[in-house]
Protein backbone atom coordinates (compact mmCIF):
# COMPACT_ATOMS: atom_id res chain seq x y z
CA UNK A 1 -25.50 15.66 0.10
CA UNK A 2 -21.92 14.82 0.50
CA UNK A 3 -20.73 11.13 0.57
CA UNK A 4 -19.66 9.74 3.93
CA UNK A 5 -16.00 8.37 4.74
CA UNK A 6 -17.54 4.66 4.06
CA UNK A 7 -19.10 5.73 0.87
CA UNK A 8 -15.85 7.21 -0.84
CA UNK A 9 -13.60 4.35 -3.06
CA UNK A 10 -10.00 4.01 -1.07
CA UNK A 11 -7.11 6.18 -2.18
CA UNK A 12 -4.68 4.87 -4.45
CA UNK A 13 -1.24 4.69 -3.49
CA UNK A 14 1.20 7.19 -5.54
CA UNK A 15 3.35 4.20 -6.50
CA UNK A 16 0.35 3.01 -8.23
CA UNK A 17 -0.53 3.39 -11.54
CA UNK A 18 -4.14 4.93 -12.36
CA UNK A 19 -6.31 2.61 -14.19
CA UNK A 20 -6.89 2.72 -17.86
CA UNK A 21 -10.33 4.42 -18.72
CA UNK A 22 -12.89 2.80 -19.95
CA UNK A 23 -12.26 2.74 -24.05
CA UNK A 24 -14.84 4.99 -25.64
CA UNK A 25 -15.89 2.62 -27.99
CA UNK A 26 -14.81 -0.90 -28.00
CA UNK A 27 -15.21 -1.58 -23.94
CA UNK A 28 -15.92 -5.23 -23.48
CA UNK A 29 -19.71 -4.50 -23.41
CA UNK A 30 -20.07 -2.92 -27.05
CA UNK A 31 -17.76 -5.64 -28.27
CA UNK A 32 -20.47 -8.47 -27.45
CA UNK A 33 -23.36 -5.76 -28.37
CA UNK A 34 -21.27 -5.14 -31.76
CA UNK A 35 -20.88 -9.09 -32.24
CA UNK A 36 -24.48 -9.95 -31.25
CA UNK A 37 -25.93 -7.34 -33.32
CA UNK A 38 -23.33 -8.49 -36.61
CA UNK A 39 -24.40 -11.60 -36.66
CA UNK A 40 -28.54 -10.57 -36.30
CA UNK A 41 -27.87 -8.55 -39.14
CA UNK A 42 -26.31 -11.20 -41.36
CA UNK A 43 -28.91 -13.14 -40.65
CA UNK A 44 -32.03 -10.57 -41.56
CA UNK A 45 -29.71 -9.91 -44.61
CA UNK A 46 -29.69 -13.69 -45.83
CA UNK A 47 -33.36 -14.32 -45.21
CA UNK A 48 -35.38 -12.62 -48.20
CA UNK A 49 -33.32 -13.76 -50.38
CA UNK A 50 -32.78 -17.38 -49.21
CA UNK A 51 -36.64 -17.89 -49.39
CA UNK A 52 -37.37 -16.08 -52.42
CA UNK A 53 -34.79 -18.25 -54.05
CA UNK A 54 -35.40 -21.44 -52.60
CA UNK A 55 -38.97 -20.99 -53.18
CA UNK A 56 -38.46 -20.34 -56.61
CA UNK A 57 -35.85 -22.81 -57.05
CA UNK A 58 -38.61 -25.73 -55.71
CA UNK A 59 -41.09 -24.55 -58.43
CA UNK A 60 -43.06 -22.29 -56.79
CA UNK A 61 -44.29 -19.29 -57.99
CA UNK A 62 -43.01 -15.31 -57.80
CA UNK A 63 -47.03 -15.12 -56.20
CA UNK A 64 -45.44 -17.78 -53.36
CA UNK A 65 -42.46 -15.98 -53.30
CA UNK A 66 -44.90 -12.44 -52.23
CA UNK A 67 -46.87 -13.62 -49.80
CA UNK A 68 -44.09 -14.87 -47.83
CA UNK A 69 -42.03 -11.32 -47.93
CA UNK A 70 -45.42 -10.03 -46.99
CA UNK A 71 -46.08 -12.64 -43.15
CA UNK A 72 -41.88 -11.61 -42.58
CA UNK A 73 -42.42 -7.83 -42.92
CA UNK A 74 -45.74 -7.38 -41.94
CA UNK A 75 -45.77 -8.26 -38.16
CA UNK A 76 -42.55 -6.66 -37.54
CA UNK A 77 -44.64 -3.42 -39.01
CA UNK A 78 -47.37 -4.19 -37.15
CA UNK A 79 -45.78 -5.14 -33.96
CA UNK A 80 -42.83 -3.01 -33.30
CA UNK A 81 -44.72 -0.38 -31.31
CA UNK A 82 -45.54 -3.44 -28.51
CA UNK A 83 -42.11 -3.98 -28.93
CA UNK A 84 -41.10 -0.69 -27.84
CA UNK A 85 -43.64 -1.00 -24.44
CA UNK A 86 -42.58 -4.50 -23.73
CA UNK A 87 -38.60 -3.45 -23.99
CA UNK A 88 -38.73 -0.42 -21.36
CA UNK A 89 -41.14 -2.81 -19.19
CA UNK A 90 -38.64 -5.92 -19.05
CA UNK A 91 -35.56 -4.25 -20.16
CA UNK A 92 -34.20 -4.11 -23.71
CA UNK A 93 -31.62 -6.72 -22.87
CA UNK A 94 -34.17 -9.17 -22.31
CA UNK A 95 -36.49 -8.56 -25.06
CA UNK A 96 -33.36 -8.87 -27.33
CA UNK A 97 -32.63 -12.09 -26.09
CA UNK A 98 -36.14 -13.56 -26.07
CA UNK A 99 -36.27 -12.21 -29.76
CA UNK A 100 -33.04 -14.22 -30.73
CA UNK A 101 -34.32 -17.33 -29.05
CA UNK A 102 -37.38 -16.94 -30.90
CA UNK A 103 -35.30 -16.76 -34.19
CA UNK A 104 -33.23 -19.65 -33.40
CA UNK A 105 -36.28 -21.72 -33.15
CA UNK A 106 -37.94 -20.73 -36.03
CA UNK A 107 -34.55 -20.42 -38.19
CA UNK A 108 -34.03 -24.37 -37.23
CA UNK A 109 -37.73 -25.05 -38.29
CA UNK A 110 -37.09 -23.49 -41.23
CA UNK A 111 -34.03 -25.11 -42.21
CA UNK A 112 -36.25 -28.61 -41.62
CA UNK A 113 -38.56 -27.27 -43.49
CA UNK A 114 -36.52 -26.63 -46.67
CA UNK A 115 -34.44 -29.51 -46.57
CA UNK A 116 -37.55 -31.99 -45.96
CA UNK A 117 -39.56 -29.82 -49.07
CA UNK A 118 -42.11 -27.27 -48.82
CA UNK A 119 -45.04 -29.02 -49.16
CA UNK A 120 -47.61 -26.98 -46.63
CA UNK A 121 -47.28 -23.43 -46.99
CA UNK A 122 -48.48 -22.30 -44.01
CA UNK A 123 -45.90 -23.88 -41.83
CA UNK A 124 -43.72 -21.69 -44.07
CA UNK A 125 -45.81 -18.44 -43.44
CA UNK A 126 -46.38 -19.30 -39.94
CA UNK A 127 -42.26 -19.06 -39.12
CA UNK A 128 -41.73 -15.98 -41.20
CA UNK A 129 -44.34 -14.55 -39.02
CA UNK A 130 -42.71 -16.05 -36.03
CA UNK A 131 -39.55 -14.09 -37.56
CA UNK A 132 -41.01 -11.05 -38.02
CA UNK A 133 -42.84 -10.80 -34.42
CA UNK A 134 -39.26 -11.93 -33.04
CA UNK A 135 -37.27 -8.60 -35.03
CA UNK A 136 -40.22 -6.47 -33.89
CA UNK A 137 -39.24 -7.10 -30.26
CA UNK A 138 -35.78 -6.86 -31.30
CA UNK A 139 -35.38 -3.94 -32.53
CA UNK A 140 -36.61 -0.79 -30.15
CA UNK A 141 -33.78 -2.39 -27.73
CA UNK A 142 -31.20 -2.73 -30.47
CA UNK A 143 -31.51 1.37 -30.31
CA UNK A 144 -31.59 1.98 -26.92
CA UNK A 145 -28.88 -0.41 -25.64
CA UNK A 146 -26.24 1.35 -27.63
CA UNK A 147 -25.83 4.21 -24.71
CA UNK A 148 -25.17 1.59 -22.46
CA UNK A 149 -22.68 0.17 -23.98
CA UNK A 150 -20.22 3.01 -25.47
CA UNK A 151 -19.19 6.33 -24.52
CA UNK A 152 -19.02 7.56 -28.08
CA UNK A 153 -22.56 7.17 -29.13
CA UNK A 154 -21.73 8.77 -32.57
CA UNK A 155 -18.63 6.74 -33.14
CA UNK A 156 -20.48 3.28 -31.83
CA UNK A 157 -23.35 3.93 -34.14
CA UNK A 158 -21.20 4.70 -36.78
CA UNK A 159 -19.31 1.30 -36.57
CA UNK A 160 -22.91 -0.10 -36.22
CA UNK A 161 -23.70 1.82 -39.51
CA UNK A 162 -20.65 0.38 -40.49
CA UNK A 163 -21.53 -3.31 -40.02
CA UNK A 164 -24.97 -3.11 -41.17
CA UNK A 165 -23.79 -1.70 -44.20
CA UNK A 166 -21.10 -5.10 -44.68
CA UNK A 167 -23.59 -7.51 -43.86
CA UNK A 168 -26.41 -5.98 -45.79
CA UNK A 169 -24.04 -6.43 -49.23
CA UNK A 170 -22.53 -10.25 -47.74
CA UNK A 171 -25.34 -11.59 -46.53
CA UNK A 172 -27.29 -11.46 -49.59
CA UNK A 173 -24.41 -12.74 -51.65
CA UNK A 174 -23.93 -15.86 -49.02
CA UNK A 175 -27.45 -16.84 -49.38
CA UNK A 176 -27.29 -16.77 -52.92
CA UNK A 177 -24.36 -18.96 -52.96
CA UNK A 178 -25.41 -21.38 -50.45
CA UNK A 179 -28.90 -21.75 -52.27
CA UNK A 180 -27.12 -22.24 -55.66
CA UNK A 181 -25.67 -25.35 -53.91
CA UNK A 182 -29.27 -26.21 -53.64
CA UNK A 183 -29.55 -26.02 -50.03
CA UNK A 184 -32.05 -23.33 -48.32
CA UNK A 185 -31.54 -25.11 -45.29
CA UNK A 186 -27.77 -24.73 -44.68
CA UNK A 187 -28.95 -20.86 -45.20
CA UNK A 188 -31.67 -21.52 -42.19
CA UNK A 189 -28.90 -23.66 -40.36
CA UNK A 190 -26.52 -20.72 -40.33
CA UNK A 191 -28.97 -18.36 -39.31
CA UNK A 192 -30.36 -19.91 -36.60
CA UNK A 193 -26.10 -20.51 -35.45
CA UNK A 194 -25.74 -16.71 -35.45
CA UNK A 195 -29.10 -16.04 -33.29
CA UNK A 196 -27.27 -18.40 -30.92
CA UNK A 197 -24.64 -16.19 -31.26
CA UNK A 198 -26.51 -13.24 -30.35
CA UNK A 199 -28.28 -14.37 -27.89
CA UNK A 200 -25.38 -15.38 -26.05
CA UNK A 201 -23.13 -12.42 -26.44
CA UNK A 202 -26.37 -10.47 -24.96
CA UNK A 203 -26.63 -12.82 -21.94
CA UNK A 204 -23.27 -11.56 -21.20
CA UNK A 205 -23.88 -8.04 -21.18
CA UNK A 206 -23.49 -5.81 -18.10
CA UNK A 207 -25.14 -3.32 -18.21
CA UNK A 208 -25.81 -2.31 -14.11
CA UNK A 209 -28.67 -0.10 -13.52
CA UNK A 210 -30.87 0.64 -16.83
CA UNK A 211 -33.52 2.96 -16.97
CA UNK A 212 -37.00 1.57 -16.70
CA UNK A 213 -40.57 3.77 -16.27
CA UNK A 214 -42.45 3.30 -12.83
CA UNK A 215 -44.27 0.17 -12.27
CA UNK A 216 -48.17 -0.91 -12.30
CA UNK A 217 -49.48 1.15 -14.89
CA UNK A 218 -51.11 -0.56 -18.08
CA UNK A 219 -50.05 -1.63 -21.17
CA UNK A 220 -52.29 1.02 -23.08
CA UNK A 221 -50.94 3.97 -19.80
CA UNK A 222 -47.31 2.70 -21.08
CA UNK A 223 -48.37 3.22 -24.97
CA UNK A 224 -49.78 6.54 -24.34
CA UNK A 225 -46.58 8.00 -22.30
CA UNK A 226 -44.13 6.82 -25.50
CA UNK A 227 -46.62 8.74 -27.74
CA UNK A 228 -46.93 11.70 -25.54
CA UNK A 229 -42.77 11.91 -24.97
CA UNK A 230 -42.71 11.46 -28.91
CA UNK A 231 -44.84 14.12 -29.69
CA UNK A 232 -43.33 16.57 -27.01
CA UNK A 233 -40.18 16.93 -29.40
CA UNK A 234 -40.77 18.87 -32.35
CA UNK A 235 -37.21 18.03 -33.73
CA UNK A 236 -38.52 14.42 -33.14
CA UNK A 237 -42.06 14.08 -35.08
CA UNK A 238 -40.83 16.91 -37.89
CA UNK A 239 -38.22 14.78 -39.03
CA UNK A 240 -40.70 11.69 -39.12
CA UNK A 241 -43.12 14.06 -40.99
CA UNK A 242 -40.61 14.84 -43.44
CA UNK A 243 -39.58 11.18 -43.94
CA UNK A 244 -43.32 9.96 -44.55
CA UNK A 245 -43.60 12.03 -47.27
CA UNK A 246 -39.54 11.31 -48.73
CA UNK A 247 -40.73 7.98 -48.06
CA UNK A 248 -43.95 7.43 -50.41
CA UNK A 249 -43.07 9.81 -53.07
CA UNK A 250 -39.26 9.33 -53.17
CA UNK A 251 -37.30 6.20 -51.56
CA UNK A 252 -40.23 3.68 -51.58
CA UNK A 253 -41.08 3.66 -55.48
CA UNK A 254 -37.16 4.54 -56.24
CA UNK A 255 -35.50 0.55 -56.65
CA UNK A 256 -38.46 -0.67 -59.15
CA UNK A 257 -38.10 1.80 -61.01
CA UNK A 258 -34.78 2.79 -61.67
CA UNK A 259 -34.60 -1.19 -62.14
CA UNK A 260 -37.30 -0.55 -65.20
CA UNK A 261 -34.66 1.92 -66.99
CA UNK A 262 -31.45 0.61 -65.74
CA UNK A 263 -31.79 -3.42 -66.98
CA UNK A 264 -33.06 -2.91 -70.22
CA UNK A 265 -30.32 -0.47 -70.88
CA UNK A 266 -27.28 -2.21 -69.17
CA UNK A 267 -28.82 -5.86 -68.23
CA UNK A 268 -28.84 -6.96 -64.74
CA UNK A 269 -25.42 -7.44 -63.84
CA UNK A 270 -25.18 -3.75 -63.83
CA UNK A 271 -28.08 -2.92 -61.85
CA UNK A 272 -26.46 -5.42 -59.15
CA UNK A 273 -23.38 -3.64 -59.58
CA UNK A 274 -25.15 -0.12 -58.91
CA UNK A 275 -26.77 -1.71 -55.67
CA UNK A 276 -23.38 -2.56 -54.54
CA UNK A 277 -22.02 0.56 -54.59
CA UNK A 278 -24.58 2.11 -52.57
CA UNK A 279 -23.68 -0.26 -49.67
CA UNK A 280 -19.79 0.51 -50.05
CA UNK A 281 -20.87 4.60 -49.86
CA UNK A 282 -22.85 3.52 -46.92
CA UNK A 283 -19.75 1.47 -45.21
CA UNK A 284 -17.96 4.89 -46.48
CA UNK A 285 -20.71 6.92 -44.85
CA UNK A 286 -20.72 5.26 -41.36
CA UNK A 287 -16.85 5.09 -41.28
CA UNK A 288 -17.03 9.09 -41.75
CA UNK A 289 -19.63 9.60 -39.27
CA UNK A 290 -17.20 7.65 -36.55
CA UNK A 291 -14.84 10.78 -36.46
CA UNK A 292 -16.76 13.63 -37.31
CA UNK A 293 -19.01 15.12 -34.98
CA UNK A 294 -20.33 18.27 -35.53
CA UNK A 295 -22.10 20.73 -32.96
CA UNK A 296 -25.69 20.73 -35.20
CA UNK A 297 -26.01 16.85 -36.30
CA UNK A 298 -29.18 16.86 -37.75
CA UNK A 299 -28.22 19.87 -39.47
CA UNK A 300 -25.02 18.02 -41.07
CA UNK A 301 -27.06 14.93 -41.31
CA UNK A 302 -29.41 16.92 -43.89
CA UNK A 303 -26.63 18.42 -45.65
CA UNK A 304 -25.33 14.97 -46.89
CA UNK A 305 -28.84 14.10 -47.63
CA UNK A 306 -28.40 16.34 -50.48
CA UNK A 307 -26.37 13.70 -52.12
CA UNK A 308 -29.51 11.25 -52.35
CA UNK A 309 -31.12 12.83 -55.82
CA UNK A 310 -28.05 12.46 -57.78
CA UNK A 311 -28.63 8.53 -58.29
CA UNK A 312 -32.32 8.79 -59.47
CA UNK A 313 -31.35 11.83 -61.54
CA UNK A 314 -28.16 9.71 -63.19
CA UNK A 315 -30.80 7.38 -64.08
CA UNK A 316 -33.19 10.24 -66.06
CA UNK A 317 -30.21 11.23 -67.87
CA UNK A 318 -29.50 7.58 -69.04
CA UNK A 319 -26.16 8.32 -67.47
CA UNK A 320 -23.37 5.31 -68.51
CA UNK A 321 -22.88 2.17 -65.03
CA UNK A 322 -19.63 4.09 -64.04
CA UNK A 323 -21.68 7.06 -63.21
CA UNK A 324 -24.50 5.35 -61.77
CA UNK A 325 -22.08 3.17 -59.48
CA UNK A 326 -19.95 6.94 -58.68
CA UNK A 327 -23.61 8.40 -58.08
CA UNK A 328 -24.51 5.64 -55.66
CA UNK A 329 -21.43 5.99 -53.62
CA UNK A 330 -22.45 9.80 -52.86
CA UNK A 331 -25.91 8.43 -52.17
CA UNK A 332 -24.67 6.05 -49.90
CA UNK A 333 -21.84 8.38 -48.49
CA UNK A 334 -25.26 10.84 -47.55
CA UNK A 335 -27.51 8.02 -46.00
CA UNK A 336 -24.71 6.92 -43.88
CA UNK A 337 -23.92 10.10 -42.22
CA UNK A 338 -27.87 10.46 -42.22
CA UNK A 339 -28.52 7.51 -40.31
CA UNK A 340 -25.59 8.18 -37.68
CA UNK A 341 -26.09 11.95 -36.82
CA UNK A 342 -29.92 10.70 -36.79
CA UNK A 343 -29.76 7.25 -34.41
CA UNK A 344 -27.60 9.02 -31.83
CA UNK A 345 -29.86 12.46 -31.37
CA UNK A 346 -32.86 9.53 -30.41
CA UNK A 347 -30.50 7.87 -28.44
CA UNK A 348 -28.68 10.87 -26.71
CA UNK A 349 -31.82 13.27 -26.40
CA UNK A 350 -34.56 10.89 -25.24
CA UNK A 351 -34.51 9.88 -21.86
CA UNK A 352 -33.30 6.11 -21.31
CA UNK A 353 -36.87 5.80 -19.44
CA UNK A 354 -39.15 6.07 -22.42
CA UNK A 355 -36.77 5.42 -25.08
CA UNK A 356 -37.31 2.25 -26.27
CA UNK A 357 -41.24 3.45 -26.61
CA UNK A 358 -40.18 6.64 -28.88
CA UNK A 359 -37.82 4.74 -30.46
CA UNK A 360 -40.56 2.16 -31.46
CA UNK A 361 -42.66 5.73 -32.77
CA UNK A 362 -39.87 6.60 -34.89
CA UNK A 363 -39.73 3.38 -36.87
CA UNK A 364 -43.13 2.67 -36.97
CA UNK A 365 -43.36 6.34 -38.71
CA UNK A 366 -39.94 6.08 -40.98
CA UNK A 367 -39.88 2.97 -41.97
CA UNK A 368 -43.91 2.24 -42.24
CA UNK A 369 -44.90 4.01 -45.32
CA UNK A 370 -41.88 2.33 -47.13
CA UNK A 371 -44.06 -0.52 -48.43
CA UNK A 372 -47.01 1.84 -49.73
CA UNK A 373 -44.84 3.49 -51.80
CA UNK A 374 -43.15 0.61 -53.37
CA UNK A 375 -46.17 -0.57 -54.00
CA UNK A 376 -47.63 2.71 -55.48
CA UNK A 377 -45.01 2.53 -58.04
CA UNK A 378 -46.00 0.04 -60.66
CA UNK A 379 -49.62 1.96 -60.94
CA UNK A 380 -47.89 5.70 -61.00
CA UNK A 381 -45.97 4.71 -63.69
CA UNK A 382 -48.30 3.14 -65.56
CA UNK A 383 -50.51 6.59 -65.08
CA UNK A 384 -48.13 9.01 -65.46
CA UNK A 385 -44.83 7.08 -67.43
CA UNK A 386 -41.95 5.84 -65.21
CA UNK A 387 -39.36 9.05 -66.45
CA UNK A 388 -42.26 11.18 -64.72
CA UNK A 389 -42.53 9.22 -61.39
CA UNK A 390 -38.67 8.93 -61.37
CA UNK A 391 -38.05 13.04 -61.87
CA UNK A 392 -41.02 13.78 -59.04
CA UNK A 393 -39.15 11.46 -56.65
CA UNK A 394 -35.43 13.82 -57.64
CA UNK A 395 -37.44 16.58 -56.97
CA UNK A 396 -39.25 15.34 -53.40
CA UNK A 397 -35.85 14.10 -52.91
CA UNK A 398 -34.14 17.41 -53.22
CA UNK A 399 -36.57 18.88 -50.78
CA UNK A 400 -36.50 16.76 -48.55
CA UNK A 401 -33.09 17.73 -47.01
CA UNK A 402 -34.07 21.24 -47.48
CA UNK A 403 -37.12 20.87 -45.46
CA UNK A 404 -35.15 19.57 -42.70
CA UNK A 405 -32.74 22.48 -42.68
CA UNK A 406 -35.66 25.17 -42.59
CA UNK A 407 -37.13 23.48 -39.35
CA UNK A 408 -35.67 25.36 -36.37
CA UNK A 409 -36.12 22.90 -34.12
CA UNK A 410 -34.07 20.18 -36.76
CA UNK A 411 -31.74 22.63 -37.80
CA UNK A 412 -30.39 23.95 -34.26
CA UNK A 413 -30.09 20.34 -32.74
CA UNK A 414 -27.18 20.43 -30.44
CA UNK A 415 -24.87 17.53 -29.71
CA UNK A 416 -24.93 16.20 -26.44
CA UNK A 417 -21.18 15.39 -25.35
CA UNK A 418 -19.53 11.88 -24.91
CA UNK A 419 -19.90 10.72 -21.21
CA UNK A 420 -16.60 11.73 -19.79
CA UNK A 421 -14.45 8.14 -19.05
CA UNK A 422 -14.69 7.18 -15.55
């Protein structure tokens, strides 16, 4: 139905110039989504390490040091599917924002804590599982909102990548610094000054209309429709299929035990060394992924997943650091363009309606199994030897991309276009 005279925006004057468009990336929106999310990250980065080390630095044991990893990680496991319903209910923005006021509460607590001295550990679980619940509700949003706030999906995930990448090799390096000044809490004090951060920057978002699902039905109605929408796309749960299984055999049991070759032989300078070079392929991988766009993602995404066994299988072959670190930038190089072509076929193919709910699916599914196959590694190798664990992972790690490219519905993934600027 055509617009009437009223509706229609008044005609320039020729004399005028036409208005800039809207940049495809960095409009004022993503730059406060790109800040807020930065400085989340930084702080997730700093936190396992910060406690692990202050614990340990106070006297308590590597058993201590455990069960606290385990109360951080294990409600945002547990609880990111409510997240998921709770973000398309109230809006992501919202949740986000809650989440980050949540952290900055605990974060402060915590830095009490630690300065004041451990003494009750169950304050200390209790705000790592205040921590956890608040990036549980974070995160389906953190997906979603990225849409709303760039033209360029691709490119704003890949800058994303980019960051998560740079904070994810910094923030662990600040916390170790700060806590070898003997202060944990200056760790929590900083943390809980870039939730403020975030959750300012996100209160100054404007995002207009966002996409929300029909009101009055139930939590468990709500639950339901994300898990029927998620299972509707076979591109969707194949890939999460795939990744369950590259998850317990492969990724989950990799770090322990290409640790148990790599510091006897080199010490473990060189195994921190190796690490970093997987998060300056990433930064490399997510840089890449800003300008290249190709019509098949997933199908491109897959093909640089063929870099991944080349790190583990460096590590078989008692291959000398400079390898290791050259095999780890490939890696990272792969996982970065992975991760982009990946985020931005959820973001761009789901509707905005239910996204935040498959979104909260995908995770739960990807990321869930992680733990059981870290933990599966100490008894596998003490079954089977480590060198045999290690070469099953090259080989599940191999097939994993190849998997990928022989489902149809993966493989012949189109790209859905940039919004055109307005």
């Amino acid at each position: 139905m055509p617009a009437s005279l009223s509706d229609r925006p008044p005609a320039l004057p020729s004399s005028s110039p036409a208005p800039d468009p809207e940049p495809a990336i960095w409009s004022r929106n993503f730059r406060r989504y790109f800040t807020a999310r930065s400085a989340g990250l930084l702080s997730w980065a700093m936190l396992p390490v910060a406690v692990s080390a202050g614990l340990l630095s106070a006297g308590h044991g590597l058993d201590t040091a455990g069960y606290a990893m385990a109360f951080l990680v294990a409600p945002f496991a547990g609880l990111v599917l409510f997240g998921g319903v709770l973000a398309d209910r109230f809006t992501a923005r919202r949740m986000m924002i809650i989440a980050d006021l949540a952290n900055l509460t605990a974060h402060v607590l915590l830095a009490v804590l630690f300065w004041h001295g451990v003494d009750r550990l169950w304050q200390l679980y209790a705000l790592l599982a205040v921590a956890g619940t608040a990036n549980a509700l974070f995160q389906p949003g953190a997906s979603s909102t990225v849409p709303l706030v760039a033209r360029d999906v691709q490119g704003a995930n890949g800058v994303l990548r980019t960051s998560e990448a740079l904070t994810g090799l910094g923030g662990p390096a600040l916390a170790g610094v700060l806590v070898g000044f003997g202060s944990t809490g200056w760790v929590m004090a900083l943390s809980a000054l870039a939730y403020a951060t975030s959750a300012a920057c996100l209160f100054a978002l404007r995002l207009g209309r966002v996409p929300a699902p029909p009101a009055g039905h139930s939590f468990r109605h709500d639950l339901a429709v994300g898990w029927r929408e998620f299972r509707s796309r076979s591109w969707l749960w194949s890939v999460i299929l795939v990744w369950m299984v590259y998850a317990v055999l492969a990724w989950g049991p990799q770090l322990s035990l290409a640790a148990g070759i790599v510091v006897p032989e080199h010490g473990p300078a060189a195994f921190g060394l190796v690490n970093c070079a997987l998060g300056a392929g990433t930064v490399a991988g997510g840089l890449l992924a800003i300008r290249y766009k190709p019509r098949r993602p997933l199908a491109a995404g897959a093909v640089a997943m063929f870099a991944y066994p080349l790190y583990p299988l460096a590590v078989l072959l008692h291959a000398p650091v400079w390898v290791l670190a050259a095999a780890q930038v490939l890696v990272g190089t792969g996982i970065g363009v992975w991760g982009v072509m990946w985020s931005t076929a959820v973001q761009t193919q789901v509707p905005g309606e239910v996204l935040n709910r498959v979104h909260a699916y995908e995770v739960a599914g990807s990321v869930g199994l992680y733990p059981l196959g870290s933990a599966l590694a100490g008894p596998a190798a003490h079954a089977f030897g480590t060198p045999q664990v290690l070469a099953a992972g090259v080989l599940v790690a191999a097939l994993t991309p190849l998997a990928l490219l022989l489902t149809r519905p993966v493989r012949t993934l189109p790209r859905v276009p940039d919004r055109p600027a307005p």
